[in-house]
Protein backbone atom coordinates (compact mmCIF):
# COMPACT_ATOMS: atom_id res chain seq x y z
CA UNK A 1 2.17 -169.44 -87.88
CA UNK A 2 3.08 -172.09 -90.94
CA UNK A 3 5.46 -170.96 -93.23
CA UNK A 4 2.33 -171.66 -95.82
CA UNK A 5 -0.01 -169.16 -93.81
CA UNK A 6 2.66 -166.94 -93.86
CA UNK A 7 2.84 -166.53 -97.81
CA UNK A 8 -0.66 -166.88 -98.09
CA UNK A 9 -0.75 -163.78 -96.53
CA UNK A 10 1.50 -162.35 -99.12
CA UNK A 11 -1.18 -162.88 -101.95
CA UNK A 12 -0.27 -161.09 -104.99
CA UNK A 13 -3.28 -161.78 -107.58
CA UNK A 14 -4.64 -158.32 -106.71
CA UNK A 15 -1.25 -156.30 -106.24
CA UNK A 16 -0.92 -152.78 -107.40
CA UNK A 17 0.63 -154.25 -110.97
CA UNK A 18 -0.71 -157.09 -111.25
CA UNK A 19 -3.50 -157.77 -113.28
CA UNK A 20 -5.76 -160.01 -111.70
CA UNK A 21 -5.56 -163.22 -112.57
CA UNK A 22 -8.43 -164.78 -114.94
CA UNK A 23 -11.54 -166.44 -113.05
CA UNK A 24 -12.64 -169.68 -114.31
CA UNK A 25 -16.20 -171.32 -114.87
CA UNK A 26 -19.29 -169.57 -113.72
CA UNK A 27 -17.68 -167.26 -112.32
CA UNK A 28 -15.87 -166.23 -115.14
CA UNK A 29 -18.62 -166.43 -117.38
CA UNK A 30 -20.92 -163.98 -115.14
CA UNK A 31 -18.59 -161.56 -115.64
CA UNK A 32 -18.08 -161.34 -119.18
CA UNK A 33 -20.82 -158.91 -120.60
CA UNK A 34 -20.37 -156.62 -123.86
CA UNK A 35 -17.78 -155.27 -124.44
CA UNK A 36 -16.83 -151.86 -124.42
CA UNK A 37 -14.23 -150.49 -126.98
CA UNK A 38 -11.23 -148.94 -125.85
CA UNK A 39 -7.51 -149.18 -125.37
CA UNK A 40 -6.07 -151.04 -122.27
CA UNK A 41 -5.39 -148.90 -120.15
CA UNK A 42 -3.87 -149.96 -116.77
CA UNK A 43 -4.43 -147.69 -113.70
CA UNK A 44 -2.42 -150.17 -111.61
CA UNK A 45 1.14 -147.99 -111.97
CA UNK A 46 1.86 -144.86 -113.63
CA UNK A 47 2.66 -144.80 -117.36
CA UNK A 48 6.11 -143.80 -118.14
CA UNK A 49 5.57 -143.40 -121.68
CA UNK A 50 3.34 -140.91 -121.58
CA UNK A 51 5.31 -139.28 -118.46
CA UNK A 52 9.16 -140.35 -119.28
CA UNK A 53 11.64 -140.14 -116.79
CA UNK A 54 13.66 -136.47 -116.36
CA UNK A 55 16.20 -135.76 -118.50
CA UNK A 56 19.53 -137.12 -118.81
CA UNK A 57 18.69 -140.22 -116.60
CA UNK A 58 19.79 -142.41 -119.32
CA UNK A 59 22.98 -140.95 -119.87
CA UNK A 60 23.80 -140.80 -116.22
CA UNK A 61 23.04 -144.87 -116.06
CA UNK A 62 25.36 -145.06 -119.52
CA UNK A 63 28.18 -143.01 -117.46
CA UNK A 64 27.83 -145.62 -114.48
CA UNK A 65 28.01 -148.37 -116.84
CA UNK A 66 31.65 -146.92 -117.90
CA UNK A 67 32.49 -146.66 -115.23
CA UNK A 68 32.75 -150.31 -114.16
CA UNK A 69 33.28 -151.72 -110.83
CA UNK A 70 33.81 -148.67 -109.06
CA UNK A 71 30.22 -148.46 -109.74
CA UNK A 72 29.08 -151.73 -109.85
CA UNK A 73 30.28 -152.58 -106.26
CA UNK A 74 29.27 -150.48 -103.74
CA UNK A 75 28.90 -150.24 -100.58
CA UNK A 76 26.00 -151.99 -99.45
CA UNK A 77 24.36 -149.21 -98.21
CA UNK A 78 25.55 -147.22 -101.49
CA UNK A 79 28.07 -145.55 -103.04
CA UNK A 80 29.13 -142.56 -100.47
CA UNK A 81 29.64 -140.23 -102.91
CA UNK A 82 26.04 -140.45 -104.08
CA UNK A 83 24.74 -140.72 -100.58
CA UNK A 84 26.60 -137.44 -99.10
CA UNK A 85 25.57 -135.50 -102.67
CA UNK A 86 21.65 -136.74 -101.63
CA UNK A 87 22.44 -135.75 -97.77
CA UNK A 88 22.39 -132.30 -98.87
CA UNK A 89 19.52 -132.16 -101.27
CA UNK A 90 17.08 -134.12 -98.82
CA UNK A 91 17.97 -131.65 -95.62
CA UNK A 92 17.27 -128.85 -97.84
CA UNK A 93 14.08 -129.98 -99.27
CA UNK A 94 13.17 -131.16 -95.56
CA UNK A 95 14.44 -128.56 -93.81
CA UNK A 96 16.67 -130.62 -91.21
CA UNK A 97 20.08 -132.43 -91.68
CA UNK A 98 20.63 -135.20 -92.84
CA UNK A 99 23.50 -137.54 -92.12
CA UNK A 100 24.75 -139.39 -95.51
CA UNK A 101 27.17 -141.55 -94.30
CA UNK A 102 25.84 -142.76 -91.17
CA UNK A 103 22.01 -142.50 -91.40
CA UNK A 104 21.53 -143.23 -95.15
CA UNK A 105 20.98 -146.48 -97.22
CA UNK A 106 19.79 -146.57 -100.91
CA UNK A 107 17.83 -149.18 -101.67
CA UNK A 108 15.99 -151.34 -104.57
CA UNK A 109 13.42 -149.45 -104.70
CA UNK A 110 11.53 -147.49 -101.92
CA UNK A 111 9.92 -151.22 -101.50
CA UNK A 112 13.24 -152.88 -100.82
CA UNK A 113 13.89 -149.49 -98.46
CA UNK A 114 10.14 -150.40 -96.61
CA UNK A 115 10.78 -154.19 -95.99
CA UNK A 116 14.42 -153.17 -94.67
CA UNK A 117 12.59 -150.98 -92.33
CA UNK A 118 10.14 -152.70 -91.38
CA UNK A 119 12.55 -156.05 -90.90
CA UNK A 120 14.40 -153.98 -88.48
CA UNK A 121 12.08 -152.76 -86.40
CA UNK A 122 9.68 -155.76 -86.38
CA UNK A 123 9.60 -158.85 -84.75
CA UNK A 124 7.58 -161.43 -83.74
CA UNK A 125 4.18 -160.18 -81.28
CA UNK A 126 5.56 -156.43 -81.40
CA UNK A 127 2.36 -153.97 -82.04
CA UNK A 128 2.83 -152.02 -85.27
CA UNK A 129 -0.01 -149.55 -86.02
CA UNK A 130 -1.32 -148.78 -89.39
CA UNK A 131 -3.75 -146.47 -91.57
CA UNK A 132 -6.24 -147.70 -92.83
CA UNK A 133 -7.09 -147.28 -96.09
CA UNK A 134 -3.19 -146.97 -96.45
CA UNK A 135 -0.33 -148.41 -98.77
CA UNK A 136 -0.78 -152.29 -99.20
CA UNK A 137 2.47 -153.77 -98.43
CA UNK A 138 2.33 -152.09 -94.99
CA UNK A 139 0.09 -154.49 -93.79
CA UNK A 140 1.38 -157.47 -95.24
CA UNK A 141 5.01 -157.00 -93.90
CA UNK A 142 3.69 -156.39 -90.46
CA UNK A 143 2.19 -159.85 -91.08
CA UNK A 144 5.05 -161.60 -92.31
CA UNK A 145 7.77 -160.30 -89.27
CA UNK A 146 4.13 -162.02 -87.16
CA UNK A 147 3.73 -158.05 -85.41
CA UNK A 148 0.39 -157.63 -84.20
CA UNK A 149 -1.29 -154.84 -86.48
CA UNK A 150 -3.38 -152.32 -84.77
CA UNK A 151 -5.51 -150.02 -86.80
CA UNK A 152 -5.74 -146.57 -87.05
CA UNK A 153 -8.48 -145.01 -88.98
CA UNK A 154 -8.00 -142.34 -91.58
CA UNK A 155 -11.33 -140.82 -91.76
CA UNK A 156 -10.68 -138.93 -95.43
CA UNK A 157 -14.19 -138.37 -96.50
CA UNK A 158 -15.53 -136.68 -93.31
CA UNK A 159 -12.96 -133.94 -93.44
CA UNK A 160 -11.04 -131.07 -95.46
CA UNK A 161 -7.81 -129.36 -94.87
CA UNK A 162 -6.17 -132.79 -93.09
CA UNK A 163 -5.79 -136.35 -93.68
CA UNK A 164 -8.56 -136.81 -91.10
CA UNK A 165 -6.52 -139.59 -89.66
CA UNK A 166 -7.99 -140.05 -86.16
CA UNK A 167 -5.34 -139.03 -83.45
CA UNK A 168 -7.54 -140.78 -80.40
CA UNK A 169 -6.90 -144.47 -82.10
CA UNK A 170 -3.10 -143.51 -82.57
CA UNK A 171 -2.79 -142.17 -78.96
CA UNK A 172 -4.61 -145.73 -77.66
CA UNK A 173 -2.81 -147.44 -79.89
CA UNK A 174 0.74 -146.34 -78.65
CA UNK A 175 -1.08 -146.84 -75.30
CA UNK A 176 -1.44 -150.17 -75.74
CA UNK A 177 1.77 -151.02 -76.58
CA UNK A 178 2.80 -150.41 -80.32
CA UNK A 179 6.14 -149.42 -80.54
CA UNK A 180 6.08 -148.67 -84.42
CA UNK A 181 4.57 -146.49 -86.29
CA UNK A 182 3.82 -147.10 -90.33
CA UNK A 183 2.35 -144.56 -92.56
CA UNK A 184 2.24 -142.88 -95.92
CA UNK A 185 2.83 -138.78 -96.19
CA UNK A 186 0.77 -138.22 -99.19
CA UNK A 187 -1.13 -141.36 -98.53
CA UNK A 188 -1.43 -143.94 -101.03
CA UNK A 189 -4.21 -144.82 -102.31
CA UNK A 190 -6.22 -141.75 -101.08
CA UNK A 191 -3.34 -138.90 -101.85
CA UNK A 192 -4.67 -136.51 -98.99
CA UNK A 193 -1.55 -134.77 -97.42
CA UNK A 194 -1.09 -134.65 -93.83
CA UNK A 195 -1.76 -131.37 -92.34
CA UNK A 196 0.83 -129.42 -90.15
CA UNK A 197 -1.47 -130.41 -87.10
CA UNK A 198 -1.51 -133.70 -87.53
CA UNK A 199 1.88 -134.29 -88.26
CA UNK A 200 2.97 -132.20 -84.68
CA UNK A 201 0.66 -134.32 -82.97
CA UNK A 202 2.43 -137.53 -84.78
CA UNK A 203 5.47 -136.36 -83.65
CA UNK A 204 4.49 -135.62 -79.91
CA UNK A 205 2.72 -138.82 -79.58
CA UNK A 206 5.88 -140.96 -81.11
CA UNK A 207 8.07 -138.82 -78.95
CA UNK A 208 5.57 -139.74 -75.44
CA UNK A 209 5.76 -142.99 -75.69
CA UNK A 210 8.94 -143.66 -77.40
CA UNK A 211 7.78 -145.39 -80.46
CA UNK A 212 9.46 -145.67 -83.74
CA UNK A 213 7.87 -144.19 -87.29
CA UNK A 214 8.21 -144.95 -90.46
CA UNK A 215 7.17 -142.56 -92.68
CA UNK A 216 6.88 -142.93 -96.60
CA UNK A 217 7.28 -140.04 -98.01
CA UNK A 218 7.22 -141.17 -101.89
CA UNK A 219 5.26 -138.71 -103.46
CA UNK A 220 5.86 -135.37 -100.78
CA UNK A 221 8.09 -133.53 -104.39
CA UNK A 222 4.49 -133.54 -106.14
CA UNK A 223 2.12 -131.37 -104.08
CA UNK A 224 -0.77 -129.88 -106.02
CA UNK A 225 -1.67 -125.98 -106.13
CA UNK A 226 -3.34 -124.63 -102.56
CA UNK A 227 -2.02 -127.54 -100.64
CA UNK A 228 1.65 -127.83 -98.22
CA UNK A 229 3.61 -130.00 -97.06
CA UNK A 230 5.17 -130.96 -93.71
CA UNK A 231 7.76 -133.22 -92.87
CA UNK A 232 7.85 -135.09 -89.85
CA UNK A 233 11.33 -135.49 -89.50
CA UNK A 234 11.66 -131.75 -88.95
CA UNK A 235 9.71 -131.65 -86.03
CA UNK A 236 10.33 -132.30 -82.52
CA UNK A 237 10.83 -135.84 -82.22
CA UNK A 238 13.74 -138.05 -81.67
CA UNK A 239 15.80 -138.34 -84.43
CA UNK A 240 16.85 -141.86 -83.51
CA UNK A 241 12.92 -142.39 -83.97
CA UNK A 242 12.52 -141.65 -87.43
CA UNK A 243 13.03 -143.77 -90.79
CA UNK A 244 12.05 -141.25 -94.21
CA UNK A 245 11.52 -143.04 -96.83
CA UNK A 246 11.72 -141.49 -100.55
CA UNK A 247 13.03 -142.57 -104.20
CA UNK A 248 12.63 -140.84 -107.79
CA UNK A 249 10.38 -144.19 -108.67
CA UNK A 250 6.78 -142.22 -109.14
CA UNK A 251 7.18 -138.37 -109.92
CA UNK A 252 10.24 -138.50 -111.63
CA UNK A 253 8.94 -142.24 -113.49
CA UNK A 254 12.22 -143.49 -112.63
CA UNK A 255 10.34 -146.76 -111.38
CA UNK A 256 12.46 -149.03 -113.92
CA UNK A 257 15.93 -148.32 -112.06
CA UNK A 258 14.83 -149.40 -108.99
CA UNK A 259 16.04 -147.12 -106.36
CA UNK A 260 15.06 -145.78 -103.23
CA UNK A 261 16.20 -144.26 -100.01
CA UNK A 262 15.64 -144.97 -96.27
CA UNK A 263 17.10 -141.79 -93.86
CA UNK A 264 16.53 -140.86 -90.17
CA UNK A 265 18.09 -143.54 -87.43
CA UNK A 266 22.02 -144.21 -87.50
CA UNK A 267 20.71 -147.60 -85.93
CA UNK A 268 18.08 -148.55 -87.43
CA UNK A 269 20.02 -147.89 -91.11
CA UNK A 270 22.90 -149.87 -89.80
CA UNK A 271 20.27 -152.72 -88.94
CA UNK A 272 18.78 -152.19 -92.72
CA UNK A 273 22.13 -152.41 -94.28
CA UNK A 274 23.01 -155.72 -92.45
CA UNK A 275 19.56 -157.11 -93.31
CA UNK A 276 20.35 -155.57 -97.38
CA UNK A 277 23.94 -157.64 -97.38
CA UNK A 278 22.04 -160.60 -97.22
CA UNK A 279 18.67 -160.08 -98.98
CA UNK A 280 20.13 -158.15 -102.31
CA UNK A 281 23.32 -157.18 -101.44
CA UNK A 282 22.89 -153.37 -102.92
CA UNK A 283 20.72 -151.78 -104.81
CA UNK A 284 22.03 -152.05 -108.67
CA UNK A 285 25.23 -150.61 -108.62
CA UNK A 286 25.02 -149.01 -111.76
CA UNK A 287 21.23 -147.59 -111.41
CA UNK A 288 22.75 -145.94 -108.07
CA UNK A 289 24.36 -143.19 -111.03
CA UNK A 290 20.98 -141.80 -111.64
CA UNK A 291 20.38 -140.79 -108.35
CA UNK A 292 22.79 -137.79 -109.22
CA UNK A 293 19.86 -136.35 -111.43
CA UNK A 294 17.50 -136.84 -108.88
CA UNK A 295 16.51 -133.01 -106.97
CA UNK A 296 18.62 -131.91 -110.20
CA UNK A 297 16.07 -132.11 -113.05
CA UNK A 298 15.95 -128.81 -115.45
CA UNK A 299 14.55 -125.75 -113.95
CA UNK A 300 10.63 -125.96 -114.58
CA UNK A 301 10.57 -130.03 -115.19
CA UNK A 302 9.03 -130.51 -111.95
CA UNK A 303 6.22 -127.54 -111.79
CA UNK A 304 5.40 -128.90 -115.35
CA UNK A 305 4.85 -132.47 -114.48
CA UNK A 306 2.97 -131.43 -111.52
CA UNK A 307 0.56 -129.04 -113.96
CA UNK A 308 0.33 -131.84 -115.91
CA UNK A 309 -0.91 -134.20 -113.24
CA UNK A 310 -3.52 -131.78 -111.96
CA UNK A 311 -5.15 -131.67 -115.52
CA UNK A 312 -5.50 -135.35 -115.73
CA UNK A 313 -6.71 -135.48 -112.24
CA UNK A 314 -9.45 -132.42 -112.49
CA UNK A 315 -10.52 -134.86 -115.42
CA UNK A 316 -11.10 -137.40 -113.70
CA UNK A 317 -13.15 -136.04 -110.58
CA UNK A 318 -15.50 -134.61 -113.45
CA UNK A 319 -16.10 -137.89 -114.90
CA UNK A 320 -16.81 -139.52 -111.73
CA UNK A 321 -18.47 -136.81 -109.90
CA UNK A 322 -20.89 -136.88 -112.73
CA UNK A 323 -22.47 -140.15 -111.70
CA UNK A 324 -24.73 -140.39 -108.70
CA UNK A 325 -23.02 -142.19 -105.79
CA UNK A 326 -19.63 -141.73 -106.31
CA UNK A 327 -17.73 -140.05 -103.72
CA UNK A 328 -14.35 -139.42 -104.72
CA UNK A 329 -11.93 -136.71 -102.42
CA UNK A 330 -10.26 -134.52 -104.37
CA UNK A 331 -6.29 -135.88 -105.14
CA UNK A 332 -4.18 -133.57 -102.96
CA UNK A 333 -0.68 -134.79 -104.01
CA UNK A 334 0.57 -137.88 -105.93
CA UNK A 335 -0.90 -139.98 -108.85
CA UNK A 336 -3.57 -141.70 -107.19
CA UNK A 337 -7.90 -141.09 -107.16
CA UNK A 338 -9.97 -143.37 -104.54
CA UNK A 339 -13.49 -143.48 -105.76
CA UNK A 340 -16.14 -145.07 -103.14
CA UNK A 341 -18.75 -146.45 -105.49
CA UNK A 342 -22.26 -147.58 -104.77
CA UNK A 343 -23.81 -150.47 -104.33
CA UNK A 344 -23.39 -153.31 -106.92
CA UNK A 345 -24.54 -156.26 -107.96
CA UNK A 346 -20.98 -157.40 -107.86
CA UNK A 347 -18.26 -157.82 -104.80
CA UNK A 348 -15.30 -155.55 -105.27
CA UNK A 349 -13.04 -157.71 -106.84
CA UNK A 350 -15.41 -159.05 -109.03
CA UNK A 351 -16.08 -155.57 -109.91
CA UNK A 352 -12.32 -155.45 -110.83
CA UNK A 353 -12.17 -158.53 -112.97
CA UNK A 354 -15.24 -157.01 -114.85
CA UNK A 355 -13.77 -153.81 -116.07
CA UNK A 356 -10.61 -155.83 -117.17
CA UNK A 357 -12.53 -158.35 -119.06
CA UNK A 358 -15.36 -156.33 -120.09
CA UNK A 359 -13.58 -152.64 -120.51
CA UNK A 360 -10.01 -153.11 -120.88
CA UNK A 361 -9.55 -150.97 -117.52
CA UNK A 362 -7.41 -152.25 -114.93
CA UNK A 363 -7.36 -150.73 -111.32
CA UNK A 364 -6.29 -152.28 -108.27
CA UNK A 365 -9.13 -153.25 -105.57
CA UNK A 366 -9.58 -151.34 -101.98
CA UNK A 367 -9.27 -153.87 -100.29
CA UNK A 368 -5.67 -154.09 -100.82
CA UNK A 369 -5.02 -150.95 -98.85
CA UNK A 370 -7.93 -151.84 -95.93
CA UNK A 371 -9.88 -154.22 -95.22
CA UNK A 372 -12.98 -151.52 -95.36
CA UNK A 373 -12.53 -150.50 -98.88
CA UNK A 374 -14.19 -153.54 -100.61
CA UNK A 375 -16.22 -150.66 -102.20
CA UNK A 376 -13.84 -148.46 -103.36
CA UNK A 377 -10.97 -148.59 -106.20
CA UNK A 378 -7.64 -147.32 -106.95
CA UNK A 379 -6.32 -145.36 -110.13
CA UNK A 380 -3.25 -144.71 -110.91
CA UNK A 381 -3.74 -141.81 -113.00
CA UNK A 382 -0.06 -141.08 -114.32
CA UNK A 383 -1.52 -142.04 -117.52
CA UNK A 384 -2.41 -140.49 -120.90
CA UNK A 385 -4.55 -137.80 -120.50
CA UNK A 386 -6.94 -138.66 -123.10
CA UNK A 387 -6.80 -142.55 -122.51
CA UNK A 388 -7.17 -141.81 -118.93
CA UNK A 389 -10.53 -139.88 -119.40
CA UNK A 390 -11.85 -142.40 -122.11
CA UNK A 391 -11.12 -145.32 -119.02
CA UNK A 392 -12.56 -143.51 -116.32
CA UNK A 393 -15.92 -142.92 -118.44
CA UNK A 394 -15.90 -146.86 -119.14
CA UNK A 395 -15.44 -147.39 -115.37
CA UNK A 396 -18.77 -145.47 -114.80
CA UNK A 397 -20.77 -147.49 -117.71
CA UNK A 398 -19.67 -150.60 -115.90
CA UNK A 399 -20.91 -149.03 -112.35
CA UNK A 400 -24.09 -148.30 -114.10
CA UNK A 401 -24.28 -151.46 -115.36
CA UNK A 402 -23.75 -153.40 -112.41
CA UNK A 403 -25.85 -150.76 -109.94
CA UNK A 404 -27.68 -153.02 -107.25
């Protein structure tokens, strides 16, 4: 593989935040229609605005600041402090222990935490398996480290009460030779949660053939009414097996900080902070402070936010549930609605560029997150409430407009 090919892969035009980038010429032109009136409103990434970040984060960032270089230079795998305070909030919300200074690195992000973990666990002609539909840079960094993806089918609309990922393909999969396991627990972009079942038989599988998973579990704090949660860490599998991934970026819209975490392996954390030493060197010293409000936000803040997603996304199904050929599963945990839509006239991402252009709506294509989702988008809807709604009905004028 070219070191060209290799970024080519990379392509970021159609990113989850980024809009896409204008079309010229005919193309462009067939795509501009009238226009609809409306704030922009982009679906790419949640709004923290209208859903600011919990309470007190500032001041804990402030207090960091202060405090100077103490703060400011780290560890590389963090400040110990901070990462033995988080050991014992994580094994209580997960149920198992967790080892802070030995099998914990906080990251740039839960990004930066997924390329460490994937970097160490990766290399050149290993088998990785993946979801599909499932969160886009999974795919890309398998690409990059030149693994050898093999696809594992998450069959969302066909079931209720699981993920509906199908266990066969992950079982011949690990058969065949993977030896890592990459997946999102809720999943983005569908946010269906993994059912107790499913993650067992994740577990067992990993455990029979000695592979390796890593599990992002970014959104598992925002779990809508009637639905639970299971983390795959606390079942029986190897613990030397098991990356978690998590960070306050999403449900606590502490995004702008930049900080996530990678626990599980003493190894495999020790490869990740080698690999972070020379890539970033630590996350930012002084956003590491805020991760001292993070599992400590005022009693209520959390049920609230999560009431307060719910609303916005029982909005949303009605609008799109209204229009014939629309299948949309209904958001289980997260930020994030998946519509399938019917046939158009258009291809998916021309689709895209037309509500941009043509609504002022901007959503990130399927095919980001699988190859098999030309017709479907994704919505980020940590928005406005009332914005959100007013988009989401201008997404369905467009699909009527452009209905093959």
């Amino acid at each position: 593989m070219t070191i060209q090919s290799k970024f080519s892969r990379l392509g970021t035009d159609n990113a989850p935040g980024q809009e896409v980038r204008q079309r010229a010429g005919a193309i462009e032109a067939k795509l501009r229609g009238e226009k609809l009136e409306g704030r922009t409103v982009d679906f790419s990434h949640g709004d923290v605005d209208a859903h600011p970040p919990t309470p007190g984060a500032f001041e804990v960032f402030a207090e960091g600041v202060a405090k100077g270089a103490t703060q400011a230079y780290t560890e590389y795998r963090g400040a110990l402090s901070i990462r033995e305070a988080l050991a014992e909030r994580l094994a209580a919300f997960t149920g198992v222990p967790v080892d802070g200074r030995d099998g914990m690195i906080i990251t740039p992000g839960t990004q930066g935490a997924l390329f460490l973990a994937v970097a160490s666990t990766v290399t050149r002609g290993d088998k990785v398996a993946i979801v599909q539909p499932d969160y886009f840079a999974n795919r890309k960094l398998v690409e990059f480290f030149e693994g050898e993806l093999v696809p594992v089918r998450l069959a969302y609309q066909d079931v209720e009460g699981r993920s509906g990922i199908d266990l066969c393909q992950l079982e011949d999969a690990f058969a065949a030779g993977a030896k890592v396991f990459l997946f999102s627990n809720p999943n983005n972009p569908v946010g269906v949660v993994y059912s107790r079942e499913e993650i067992e038989s994740i577990a067992a599988l990993a455990s029979r053939y000695g592979a390796t998973v890593i599990v992002d579990q970014l959104y598992a704090r925002q779990i809508f009414t009637g639905y639970v949660y299971t983390h795959l860490r606390a079942q029986k599998i190897d613990a030397e097996n098991v990356i978690t991934i998590m960070g306050p970026s999403k449900t606590e819209s502490l995004s702008g900080y930049r900080l996530g975490v990678g626990f599980g392996s003493r190894e495999i954390v020790g490869r990740m902070e080698k690999l972070q030493a020379i890539v970033s060197l630590r996350a930012g010293g002084y956003s590491q402070a805020v991760l001292r409000t993070w599992f400590d936000e005022p009693h209520g803040w959390m049920a609230q936010r999560i009431r307060d997603h719910e609303a916005i996304r029982d909005d949303l199904l009605e609008v799109f549930r209204s229009i014939d050929g629309i299948r949309v599963r209904t958001t289980e945990a997260g930020s994030y609605i998946f519509p399938t839509l019917p046939k158009l006239t258009l291809s998916g991402l021309e689709f895209v560029s037309a509500l941009r252009l043509q609504a002022n709506v901007i959503v990130t294509p399927g095919t980001e997150f699988s190859p098999f989702s030309d017709n479907c988008v994704r919505l980020n809807f940590s928005q406005d409430r009332a914005a959100a709604v007013a988009a989401s009905q201008r997404l369905v004028t467009l699909v009527e407009r452009y209905r093959a």
